[in-house]
Protein backbone atom coordinates (compact mmCIF):
# COMPACT_ATOMS: atom_id res chain seq x y z
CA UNK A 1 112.51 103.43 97.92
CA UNK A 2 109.38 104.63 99.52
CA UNK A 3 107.32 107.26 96.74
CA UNK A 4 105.69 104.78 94.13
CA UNK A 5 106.14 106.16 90.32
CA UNK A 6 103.00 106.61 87.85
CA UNK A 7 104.95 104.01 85.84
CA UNK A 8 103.87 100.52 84.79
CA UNK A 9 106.13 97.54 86.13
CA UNK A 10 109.43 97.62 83.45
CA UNK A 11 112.37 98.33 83.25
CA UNK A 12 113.55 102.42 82.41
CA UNK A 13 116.84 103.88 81.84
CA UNK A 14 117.08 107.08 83.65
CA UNK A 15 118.78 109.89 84.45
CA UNK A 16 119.13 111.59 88.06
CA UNK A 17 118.34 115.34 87.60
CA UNK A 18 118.11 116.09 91.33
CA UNK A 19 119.62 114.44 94.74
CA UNK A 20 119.05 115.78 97.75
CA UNK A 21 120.03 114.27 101.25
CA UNK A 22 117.38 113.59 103.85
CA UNK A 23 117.39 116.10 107.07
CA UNK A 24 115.97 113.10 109.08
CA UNK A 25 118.15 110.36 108.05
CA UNK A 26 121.75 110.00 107.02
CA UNK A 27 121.42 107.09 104.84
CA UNK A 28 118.21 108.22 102.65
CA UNK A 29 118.08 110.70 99.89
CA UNK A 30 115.47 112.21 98.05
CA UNK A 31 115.87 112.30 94.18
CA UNK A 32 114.29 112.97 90.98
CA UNK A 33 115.24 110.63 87.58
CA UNK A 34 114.06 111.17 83.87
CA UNK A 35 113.05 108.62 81.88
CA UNK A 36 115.55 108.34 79.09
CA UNK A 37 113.23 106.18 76.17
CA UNK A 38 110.15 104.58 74.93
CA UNK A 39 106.41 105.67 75.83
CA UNK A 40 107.41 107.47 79.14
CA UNK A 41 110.02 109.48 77.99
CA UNK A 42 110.81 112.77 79.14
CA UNK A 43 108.63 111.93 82.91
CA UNK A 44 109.91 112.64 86.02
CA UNK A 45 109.65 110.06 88.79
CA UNK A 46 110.49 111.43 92.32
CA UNK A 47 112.26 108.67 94.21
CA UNK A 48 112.72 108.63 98.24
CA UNK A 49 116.51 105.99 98.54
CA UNK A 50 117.84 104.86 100.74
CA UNK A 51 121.76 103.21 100.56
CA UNK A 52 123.19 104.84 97.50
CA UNK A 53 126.64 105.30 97.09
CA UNK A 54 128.03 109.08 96.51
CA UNK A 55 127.00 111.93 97.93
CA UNK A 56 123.52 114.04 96.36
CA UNK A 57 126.09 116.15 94.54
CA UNK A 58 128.29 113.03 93.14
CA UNK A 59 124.80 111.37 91.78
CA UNK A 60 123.27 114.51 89.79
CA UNK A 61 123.98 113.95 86.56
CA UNK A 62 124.45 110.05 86.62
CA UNK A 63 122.79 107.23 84.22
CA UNK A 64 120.46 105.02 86.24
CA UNK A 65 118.26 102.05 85.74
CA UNK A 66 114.57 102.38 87.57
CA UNK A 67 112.71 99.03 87.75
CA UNK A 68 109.36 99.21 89.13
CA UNK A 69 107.98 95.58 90.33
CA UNK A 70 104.59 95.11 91.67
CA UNK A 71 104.50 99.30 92.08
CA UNK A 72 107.39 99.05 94.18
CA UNK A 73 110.03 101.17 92.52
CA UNK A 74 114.19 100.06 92.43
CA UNK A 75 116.77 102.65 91.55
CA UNK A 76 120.78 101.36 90.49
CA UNK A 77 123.19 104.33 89.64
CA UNK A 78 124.79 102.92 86.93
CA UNK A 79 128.55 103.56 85.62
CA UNK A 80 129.29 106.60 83.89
């Protein structure tokens, strides 16, 4: 992930609103996630990933888990 979130360093469940694919790169997609609970609920944190499985359309719509360490946001597409 390469765009840092205005979030502390935690752990969020999310929600992917958007996905879109990258123009420049085949393996990177650009998406947007909701926070799903606690103080930060309802923000949007714009996410640049790379190595996702699905495609932007299969990952709209699916439950996530964001962790942010040391600013560095992770992003894992959880199970429906």
């Amino acid at each position: 992930m390469s765009d840092t979130p205005a979030l502390p360093d935690g752990t969020y469940d999310a929600f992917v609103v958007d996905a879109d694919d990258d123009a420049d790169s085949a393996d990177r997609m650009h998406l947007s996630v909701t926070i799903l609970a606690g103080e930060h609920k309802g923000e949007v944190v714009e996410l640049t990933a790379r190595g996702l499985a699905g495609t932007s359309i299969d990952l709209i719509g699916m439950p996530a888990t964001l962790t942010v360490t040391g600013g560095s946001p992770s992003l894992r597409v959880d199970e429906p």
